[in-house]
Protein backbone atom coordinates (compact mmCIF):
# COMPACT_ATOMS: atom_id res chain seq x y z
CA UNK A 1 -166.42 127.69 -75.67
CA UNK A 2 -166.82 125.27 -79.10
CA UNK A 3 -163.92 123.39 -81.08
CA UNK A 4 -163.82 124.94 -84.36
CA UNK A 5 -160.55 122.47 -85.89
CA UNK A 6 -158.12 120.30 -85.22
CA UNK A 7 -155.01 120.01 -86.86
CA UNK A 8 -152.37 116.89 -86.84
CA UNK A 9 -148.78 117.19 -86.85
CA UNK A 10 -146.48 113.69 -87.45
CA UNK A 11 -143.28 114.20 -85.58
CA UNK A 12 -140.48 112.59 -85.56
CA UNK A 13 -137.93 113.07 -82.28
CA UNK A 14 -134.09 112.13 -82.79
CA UNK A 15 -133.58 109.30 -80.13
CA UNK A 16 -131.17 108.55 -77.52
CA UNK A 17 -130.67 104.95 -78.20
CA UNK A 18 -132.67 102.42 -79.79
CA UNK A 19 -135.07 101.39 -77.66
CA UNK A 20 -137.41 98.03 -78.13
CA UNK A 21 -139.10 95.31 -76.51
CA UNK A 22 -140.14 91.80 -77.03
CA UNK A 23 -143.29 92.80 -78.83
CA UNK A 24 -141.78 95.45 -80.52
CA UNK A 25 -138.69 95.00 -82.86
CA UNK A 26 -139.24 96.70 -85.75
CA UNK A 27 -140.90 100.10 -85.31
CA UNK A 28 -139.04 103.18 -83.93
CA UNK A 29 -139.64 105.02 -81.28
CA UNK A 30 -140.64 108.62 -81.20
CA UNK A 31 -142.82 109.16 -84.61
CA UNK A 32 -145.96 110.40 -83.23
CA UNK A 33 -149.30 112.27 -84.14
CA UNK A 34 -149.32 115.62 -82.24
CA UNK A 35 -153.17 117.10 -82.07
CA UNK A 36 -153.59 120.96 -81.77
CA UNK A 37 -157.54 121.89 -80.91
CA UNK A 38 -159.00 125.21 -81.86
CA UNK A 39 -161.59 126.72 -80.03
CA UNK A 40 -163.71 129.92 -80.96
CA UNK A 41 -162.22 131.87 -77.70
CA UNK A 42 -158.67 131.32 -79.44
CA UNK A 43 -157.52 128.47 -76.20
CA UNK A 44 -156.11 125.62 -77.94
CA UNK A 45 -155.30 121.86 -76.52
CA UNK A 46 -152.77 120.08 -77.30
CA UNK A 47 -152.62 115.94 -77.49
CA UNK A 48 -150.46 113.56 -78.17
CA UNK A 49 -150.64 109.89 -79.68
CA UNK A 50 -147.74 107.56 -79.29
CA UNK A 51 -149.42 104.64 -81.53
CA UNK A 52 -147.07 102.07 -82.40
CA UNK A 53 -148.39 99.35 -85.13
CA UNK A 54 -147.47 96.35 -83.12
CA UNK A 55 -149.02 97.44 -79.74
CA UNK A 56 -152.30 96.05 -78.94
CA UNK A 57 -154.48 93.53 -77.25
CA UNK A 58 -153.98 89.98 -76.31
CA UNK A 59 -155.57 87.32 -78.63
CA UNK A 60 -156.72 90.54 -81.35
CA UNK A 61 -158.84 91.81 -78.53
CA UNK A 62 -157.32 95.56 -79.34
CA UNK A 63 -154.94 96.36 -82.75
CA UNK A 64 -152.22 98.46 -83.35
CA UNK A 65 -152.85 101.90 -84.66
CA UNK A 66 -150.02 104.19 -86.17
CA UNK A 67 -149.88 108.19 -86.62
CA UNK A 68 -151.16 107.88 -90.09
CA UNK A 69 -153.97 106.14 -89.04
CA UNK A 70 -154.56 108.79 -86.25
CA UNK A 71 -154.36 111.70 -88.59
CA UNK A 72 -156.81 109.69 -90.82
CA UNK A 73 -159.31 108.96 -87.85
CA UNK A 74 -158.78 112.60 -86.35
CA UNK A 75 -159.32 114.64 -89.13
CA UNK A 76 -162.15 112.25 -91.54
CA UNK A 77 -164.09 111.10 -88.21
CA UNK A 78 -163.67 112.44 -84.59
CA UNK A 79 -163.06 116.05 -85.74
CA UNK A 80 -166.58 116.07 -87.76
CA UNK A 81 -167.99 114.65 -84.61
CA UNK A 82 -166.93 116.85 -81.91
CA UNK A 83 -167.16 120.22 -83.90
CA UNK A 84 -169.31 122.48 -82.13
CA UNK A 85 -169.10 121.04 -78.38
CA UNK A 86 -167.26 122.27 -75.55
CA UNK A 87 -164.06 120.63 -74.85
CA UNK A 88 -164.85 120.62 -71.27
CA UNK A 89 -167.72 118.20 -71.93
CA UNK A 90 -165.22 115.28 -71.78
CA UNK A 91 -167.99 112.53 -71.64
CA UNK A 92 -170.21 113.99 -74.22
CA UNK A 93 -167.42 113.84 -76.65
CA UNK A 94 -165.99 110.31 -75.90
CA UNK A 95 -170.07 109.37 -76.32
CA UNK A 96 -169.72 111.09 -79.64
CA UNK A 97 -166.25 109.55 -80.53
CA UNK A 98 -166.96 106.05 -79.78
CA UNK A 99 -170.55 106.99 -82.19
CA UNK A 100 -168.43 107.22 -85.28
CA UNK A 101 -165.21 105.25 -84.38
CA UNK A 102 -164.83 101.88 -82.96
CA UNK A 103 -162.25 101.11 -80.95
CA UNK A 104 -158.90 102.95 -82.02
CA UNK A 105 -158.20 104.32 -77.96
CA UNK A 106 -155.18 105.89 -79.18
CA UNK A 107 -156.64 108.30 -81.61
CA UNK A 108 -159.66 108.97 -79.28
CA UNK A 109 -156.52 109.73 -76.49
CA UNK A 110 -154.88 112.50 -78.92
CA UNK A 111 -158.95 114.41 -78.59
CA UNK A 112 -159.39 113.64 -75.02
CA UNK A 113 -156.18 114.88 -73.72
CA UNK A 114 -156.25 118.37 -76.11
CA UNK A 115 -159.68 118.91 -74.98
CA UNK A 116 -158.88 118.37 -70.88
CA UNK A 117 -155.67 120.85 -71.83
CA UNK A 118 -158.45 123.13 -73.40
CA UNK A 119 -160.50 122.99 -70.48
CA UNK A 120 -158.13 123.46 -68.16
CA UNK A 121 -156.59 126.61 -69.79
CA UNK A 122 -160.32 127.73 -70.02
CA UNK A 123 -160.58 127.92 -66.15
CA UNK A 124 -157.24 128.63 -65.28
CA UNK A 125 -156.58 125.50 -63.26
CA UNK A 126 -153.92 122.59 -63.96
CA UNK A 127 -155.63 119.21 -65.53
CA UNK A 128 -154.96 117.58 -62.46
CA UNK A 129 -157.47 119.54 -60.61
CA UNK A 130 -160.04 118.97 -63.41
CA UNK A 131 -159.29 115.04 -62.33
CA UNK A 132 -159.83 115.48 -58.56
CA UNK A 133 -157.01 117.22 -56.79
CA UNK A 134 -153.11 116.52 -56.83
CA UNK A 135 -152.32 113.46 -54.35
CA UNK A 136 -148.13 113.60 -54.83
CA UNK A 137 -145.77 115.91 -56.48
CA UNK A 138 -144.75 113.96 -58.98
CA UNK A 139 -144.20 110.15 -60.56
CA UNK A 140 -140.72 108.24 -59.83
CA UNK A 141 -139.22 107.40 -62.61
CA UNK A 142 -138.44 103.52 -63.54
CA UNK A 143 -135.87 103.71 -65.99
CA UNK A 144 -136.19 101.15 -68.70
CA UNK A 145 -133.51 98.85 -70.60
CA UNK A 146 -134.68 97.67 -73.60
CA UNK A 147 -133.91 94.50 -75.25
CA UNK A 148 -129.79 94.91 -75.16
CA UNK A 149 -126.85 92.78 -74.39
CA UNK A 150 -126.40 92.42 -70.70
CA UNK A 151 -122.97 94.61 -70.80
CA UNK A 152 -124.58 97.39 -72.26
CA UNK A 153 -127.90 97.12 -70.03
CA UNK A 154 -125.36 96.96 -66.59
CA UNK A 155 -123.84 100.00 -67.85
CA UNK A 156 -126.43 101.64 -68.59
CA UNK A 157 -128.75 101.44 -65.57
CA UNK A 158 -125.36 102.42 -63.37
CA UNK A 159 -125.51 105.73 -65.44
CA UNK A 160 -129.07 106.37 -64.68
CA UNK A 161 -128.74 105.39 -61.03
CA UNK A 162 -125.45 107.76 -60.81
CA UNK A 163 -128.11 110.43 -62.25
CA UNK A 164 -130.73 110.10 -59.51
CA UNK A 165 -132.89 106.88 -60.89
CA UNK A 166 -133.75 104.44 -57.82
CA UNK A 167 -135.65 101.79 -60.10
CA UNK A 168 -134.74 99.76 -62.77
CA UNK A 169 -137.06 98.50 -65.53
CA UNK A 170 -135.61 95.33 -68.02
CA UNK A 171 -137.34 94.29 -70.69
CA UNK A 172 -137.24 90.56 -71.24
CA UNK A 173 -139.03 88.03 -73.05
CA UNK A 174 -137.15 86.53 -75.63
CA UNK A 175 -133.82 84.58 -73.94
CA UNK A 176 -134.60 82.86 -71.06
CA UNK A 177 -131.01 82.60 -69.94
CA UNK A 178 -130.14 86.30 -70.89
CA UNK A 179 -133.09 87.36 -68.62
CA UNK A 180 -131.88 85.68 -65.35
CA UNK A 181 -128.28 86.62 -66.01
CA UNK A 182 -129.35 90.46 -66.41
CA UNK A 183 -131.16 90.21 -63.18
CA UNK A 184 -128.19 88.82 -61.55
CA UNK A 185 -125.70 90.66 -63.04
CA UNK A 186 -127.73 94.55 -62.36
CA UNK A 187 -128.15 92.83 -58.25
CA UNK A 188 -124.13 92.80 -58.28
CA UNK A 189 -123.30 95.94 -60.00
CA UNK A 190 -126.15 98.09 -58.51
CA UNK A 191 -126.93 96.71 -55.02
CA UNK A 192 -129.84 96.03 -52.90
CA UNK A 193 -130.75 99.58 -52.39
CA UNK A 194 -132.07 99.65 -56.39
CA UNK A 195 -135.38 98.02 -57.11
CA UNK A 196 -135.84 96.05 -60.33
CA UNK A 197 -138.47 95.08 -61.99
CA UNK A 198 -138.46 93.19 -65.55
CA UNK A 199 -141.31 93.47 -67.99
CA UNK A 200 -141.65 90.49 -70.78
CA UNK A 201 -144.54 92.31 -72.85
CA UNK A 202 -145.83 88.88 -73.90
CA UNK A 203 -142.55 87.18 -74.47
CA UNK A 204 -142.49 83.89 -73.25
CA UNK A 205 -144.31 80.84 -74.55
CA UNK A 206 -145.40 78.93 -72.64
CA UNK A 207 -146.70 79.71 -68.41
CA UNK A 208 -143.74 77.26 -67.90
CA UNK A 209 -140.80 79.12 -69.23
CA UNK A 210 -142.72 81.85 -68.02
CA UNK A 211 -142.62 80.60 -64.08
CA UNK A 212 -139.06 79.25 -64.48
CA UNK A 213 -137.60 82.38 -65.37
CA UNK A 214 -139.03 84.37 -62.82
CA UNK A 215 -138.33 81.78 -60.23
CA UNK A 216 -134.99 82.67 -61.13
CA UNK A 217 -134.90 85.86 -61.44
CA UNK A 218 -136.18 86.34 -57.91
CA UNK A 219 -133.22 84.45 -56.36
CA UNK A 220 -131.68 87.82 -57.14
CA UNK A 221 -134.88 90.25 -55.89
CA UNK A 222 -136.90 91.50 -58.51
CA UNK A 223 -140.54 93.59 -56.85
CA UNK A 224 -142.78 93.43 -60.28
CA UNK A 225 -143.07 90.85 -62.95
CA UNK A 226 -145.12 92.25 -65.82
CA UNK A 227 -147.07 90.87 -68.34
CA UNK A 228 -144.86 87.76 -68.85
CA UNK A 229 -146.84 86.37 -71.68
CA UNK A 230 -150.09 86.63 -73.21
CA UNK A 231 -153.65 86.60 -71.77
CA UNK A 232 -155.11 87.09 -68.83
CA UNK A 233 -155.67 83.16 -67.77
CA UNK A 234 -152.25 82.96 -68.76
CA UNK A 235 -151.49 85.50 -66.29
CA UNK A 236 -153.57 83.64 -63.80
CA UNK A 237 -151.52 80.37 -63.75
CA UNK A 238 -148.28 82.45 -63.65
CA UNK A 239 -149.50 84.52 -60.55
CA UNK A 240 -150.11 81.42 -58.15
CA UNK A 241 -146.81 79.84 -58.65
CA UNK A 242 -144.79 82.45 -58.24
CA UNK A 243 -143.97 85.05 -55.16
CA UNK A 244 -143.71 88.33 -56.90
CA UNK A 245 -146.50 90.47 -57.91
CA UNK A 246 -147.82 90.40 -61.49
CA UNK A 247 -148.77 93.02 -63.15
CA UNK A 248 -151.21 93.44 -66.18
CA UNK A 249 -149.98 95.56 -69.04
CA UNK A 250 -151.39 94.30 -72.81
CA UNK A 251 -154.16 92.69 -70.90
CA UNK A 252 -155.13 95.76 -69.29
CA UNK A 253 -156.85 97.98 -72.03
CA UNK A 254 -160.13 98.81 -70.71
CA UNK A 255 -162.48 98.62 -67.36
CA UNK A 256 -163.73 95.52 -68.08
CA UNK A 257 -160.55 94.26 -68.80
CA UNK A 258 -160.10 95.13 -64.89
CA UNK A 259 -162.96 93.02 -63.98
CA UNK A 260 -161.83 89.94 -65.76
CA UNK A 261 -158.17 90.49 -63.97
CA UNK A 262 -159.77 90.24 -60.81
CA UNK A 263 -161.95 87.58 -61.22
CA UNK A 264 -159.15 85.11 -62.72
CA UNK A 265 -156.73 86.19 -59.84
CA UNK A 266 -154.66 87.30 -62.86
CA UNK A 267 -152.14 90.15 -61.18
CA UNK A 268 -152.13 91.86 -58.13
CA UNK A 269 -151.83 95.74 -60.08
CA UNK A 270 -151.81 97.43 -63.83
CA UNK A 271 -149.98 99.33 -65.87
CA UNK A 272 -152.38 102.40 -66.23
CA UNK A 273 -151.99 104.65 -69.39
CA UNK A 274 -153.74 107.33 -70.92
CA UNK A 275 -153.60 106.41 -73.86
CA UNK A 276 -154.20 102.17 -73.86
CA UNK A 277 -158.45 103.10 -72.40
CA UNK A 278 -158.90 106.12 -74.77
CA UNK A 279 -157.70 109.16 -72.61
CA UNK A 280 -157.97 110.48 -69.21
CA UNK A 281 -161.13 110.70 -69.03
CA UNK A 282 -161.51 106.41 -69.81
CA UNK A 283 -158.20 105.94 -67.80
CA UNK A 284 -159.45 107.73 -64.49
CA UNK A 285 -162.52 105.08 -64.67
CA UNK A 286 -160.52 102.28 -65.10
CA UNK A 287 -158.27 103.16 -61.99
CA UNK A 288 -160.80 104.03 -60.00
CA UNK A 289 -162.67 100.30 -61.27
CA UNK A 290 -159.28 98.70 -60.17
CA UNK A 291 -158.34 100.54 -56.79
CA UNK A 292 -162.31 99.23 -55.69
CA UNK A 293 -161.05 95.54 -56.83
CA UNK A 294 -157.83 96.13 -54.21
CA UNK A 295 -155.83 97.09 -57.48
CA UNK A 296 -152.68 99.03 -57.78
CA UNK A 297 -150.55 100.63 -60.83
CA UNK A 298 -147.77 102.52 -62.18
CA UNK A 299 -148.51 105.21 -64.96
CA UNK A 300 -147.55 103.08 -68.40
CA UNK A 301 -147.14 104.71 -71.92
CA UNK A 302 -145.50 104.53 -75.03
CA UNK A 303 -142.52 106.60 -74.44
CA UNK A 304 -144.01 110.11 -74.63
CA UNK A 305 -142.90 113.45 -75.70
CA UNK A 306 -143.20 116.24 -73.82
CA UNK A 307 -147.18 116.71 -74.58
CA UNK A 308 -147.96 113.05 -73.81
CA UNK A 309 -145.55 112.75 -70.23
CA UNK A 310 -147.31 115.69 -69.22
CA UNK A 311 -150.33 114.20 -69.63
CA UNK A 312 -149.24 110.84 -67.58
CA UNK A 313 -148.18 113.33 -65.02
CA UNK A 314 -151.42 114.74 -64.05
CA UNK A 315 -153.11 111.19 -64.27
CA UNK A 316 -150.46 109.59 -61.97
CA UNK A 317 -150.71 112.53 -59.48
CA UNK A 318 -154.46 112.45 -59.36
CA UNK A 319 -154.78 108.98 -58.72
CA UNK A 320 -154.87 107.40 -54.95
CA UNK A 321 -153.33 103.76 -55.98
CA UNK A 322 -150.93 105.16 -59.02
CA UNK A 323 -147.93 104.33 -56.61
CA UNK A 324 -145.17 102.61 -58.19
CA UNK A 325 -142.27 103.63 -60.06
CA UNK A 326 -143.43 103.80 -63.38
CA UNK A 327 -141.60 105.07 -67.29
CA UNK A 328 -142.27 108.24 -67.22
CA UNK A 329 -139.72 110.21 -69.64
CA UNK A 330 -137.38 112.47 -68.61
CA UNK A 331 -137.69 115.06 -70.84
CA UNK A 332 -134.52 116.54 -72.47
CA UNK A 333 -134.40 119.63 -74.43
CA UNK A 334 -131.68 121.26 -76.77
CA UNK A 335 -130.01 124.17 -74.27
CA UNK A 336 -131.12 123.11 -71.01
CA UNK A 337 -129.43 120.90 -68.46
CA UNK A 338 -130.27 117.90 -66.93
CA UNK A 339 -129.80 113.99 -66.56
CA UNK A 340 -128.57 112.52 -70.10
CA UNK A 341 -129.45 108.45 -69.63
CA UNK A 342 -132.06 108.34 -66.38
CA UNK A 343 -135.40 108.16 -68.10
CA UNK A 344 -133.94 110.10 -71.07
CA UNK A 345 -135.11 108.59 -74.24
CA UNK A 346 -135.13 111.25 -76.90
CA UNK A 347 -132.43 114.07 -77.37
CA UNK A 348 -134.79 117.13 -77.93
CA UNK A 349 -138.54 117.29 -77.60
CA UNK A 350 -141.44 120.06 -78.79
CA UNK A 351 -142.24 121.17 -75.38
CA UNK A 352 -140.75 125.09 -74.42
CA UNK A 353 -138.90 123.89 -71.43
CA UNK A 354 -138.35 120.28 -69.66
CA UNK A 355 -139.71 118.94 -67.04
CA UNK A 356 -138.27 118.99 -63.58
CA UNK A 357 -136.52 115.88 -62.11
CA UNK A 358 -136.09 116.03 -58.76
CA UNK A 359 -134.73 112.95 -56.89
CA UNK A 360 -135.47 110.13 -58.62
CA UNK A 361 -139.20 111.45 -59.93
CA UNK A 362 -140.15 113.80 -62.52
CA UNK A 363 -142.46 116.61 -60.93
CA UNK A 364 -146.22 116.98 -62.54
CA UNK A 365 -146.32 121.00 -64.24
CA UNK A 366 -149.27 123.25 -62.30
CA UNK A 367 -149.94 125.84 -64.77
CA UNK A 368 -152.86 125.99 -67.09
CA UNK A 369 -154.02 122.89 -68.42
CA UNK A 370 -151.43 120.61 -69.03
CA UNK A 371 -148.82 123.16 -67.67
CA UNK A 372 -146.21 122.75 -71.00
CA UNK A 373 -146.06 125.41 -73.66
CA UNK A 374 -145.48 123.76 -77.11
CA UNK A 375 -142.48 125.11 -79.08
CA UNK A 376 -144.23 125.56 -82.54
CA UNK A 377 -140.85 125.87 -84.37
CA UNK A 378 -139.32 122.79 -83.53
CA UNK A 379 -142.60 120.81 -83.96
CA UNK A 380 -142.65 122.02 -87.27
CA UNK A 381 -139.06 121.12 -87.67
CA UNK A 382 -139.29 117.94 -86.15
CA UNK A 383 -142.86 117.51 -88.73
CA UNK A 384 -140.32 118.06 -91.22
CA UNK A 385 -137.97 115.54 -90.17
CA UNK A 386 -140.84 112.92 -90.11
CA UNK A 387 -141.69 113.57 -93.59
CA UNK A 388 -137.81 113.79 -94.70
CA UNK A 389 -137.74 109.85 -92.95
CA UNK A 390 -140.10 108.93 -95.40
CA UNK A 391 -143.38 108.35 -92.73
């Protein structure tokens, strides 16, 4: 089997909410680059690429990418590069990518998963057989607040716990005093049987605020402190003066970005994606790197559509140390039921049919490849509505 073409789609999904982040409080989500990859036996892959112009790398070390700069990359460079080769040659064509294209993992992601859905549709198995077997059914779901007033957050993550969600995910950073009193205030609406964890994505200034407020916050039991503030010494001071675990997100882009964790001390776990190393293919080395070093993650990601979750599904169920509750989207589609707030983030997606959720976790597909038939009529609607919004 040979790729013959690839063709990008930019889509725009209508969103639940507004949802941002410290790092992020500009951009919307839900306009992403959607990959379709021809082959001469008529299989096609599908990727996705969630890029987001303010995500990247501590201290410049990685830069944002968008969807225009994916289609760009995609179509002018990686497509040239991989034309010809079989898209179950995985390594040969990340060796061929990273020939012609430096950096840009979220581009190179969009290739890598289409080719492993490809593959996998070529055999007949599910990708998470072509990654090593299936260790767990599915990924819990950590549903995430973003950056809202404390009222609306409480009421919120009752919702999503009335609709089967056991963890709770804040996003912090940029009030000190609003962070401890959302900690305190979910611990008295929601209980001790509700985890939370909060998630600064490089908020705080200084390691001292930084230490302070989670001090704080874990007067009222809080199980993961992520990526508090920038850089991975950084992260090192925070991690001895504190009890909880800390966990690596923007300073966790790439194998050796595993080594250097470990060898500061820097956090006890990572936020894995498949999209942040370059694809599965990168991703499933840099877990494997990690769960050596005595390493555990969640499944991160940019908040998916249906192509993308799919694709976190089969990484987090392949790997042995992917155990904690982690963002994977509950995917909602026009006509079916389902949860409406517990890990719901968009209000349609491209994907035929959702995703199960099944208490508390959203269930990894088994079919062919990645398992999810792509609606072509509502990604070319949803194309359309990107285009209408001016991207």
């Amino acid at each position: 089997m040979q790729i013959t073409g690839v063709e990008v789609f930019l889509v725009a999904l209508p969103s639940r909410r507004e949802h941002t982040w410290a790092s992020k409080m500009e951009t919307p989500i839900g306009h992403h680059a959607i990959v379709r990859l021809d082959t001469d036996e008529g299989i096609s892959g599908w990727g996705e690429s969630p890029a987001i112009a303010t995500w990247g790398g501590a201290h410049g070390r990685q830069y944002g990418e968008t969807p225009l700069t994916v289609r760009h990359l995609v179509l002018d460079y990686l497509e040239p590069a991989i034309r010809g080769l079989d898209p179950a040659d995985v390594g040969l064509i990340h060796q061929r990518m990273d020939k012609v294209v430096k950096g840009n993992p979220y581009a190179k992601a969009a290739i890598d998963i289409a080719c492993h859905d490809a593959a996998g549709k070529a055999l007949g198995v599910p990708v998470w057989r072509l990654l090593g077997g299936k260790r767990r059914d599915g990924i819990e779901v950590a549903h995430s607040l973003g950056i809202m007033p404390v009222e609306q957050c409480v009421e919120e993550a009752a919702e999503a716990v009335a609709e089967g969600a056991k963890t709770i995910k804040c996003k912090t950073g940029l009030d000190p005093e609003r962070d401890v009193a959302l900690v305190r205030a979910l611990r008295e609406r929601l209980g001790d049987a509700v985890r939370i964890r909060v998630d600064g994505n490089e908020g705080y200034e200084t390691i001292q605020e930084a230490v302070s407020v989670t001090r704080e916050q874990e007067e009222w039991g809080i199980f993961l402190c992520e990526q508090p503030l920038a850089g991975a010494k950084a992260l090192a001071e925070v991690a001895q003066r504190i009890e909880t675990p800390v966990m690596a997100d923007e300073s966790a882009w790439t194998a050796l970005d595993i080594l250097e964790l470990s060898e500061l001390g820097a956090a006890q776990c990572f936020s894995c994606y498949v999209t942040k190393p370059g694809g599965l293919w990168r991703a499933r080395q840099q877990a494997e790197l990690a769960a050596a070093l005595g390493m555990y993650c969640d499944i991160g990601g940019s908040i998916e559509m249906g192509i993308g979750n799919a694709a976190n599904l089969h990484l987090g169920v392949s790997l042995e140390r992917a155990i904690l509750p982690s963002v994977c989207p509950v995917t909602r589609i026009e006509g079916f039921d389902g949860p409406r707030v517990a890990g719901v983030y968009y209000l349609d997606d491209i994907i035929a049919e959702p995703l199960r959720f099944v208490d508390g976790a959203v269930l990894c597909p088994d079919g062919p490849g990645l398992g999810v038939q792509v609606d072509e009529e509502k990604l070319r609607h949803y194309a359309q509505a990107e285009v209408a919004a001016g991207r």
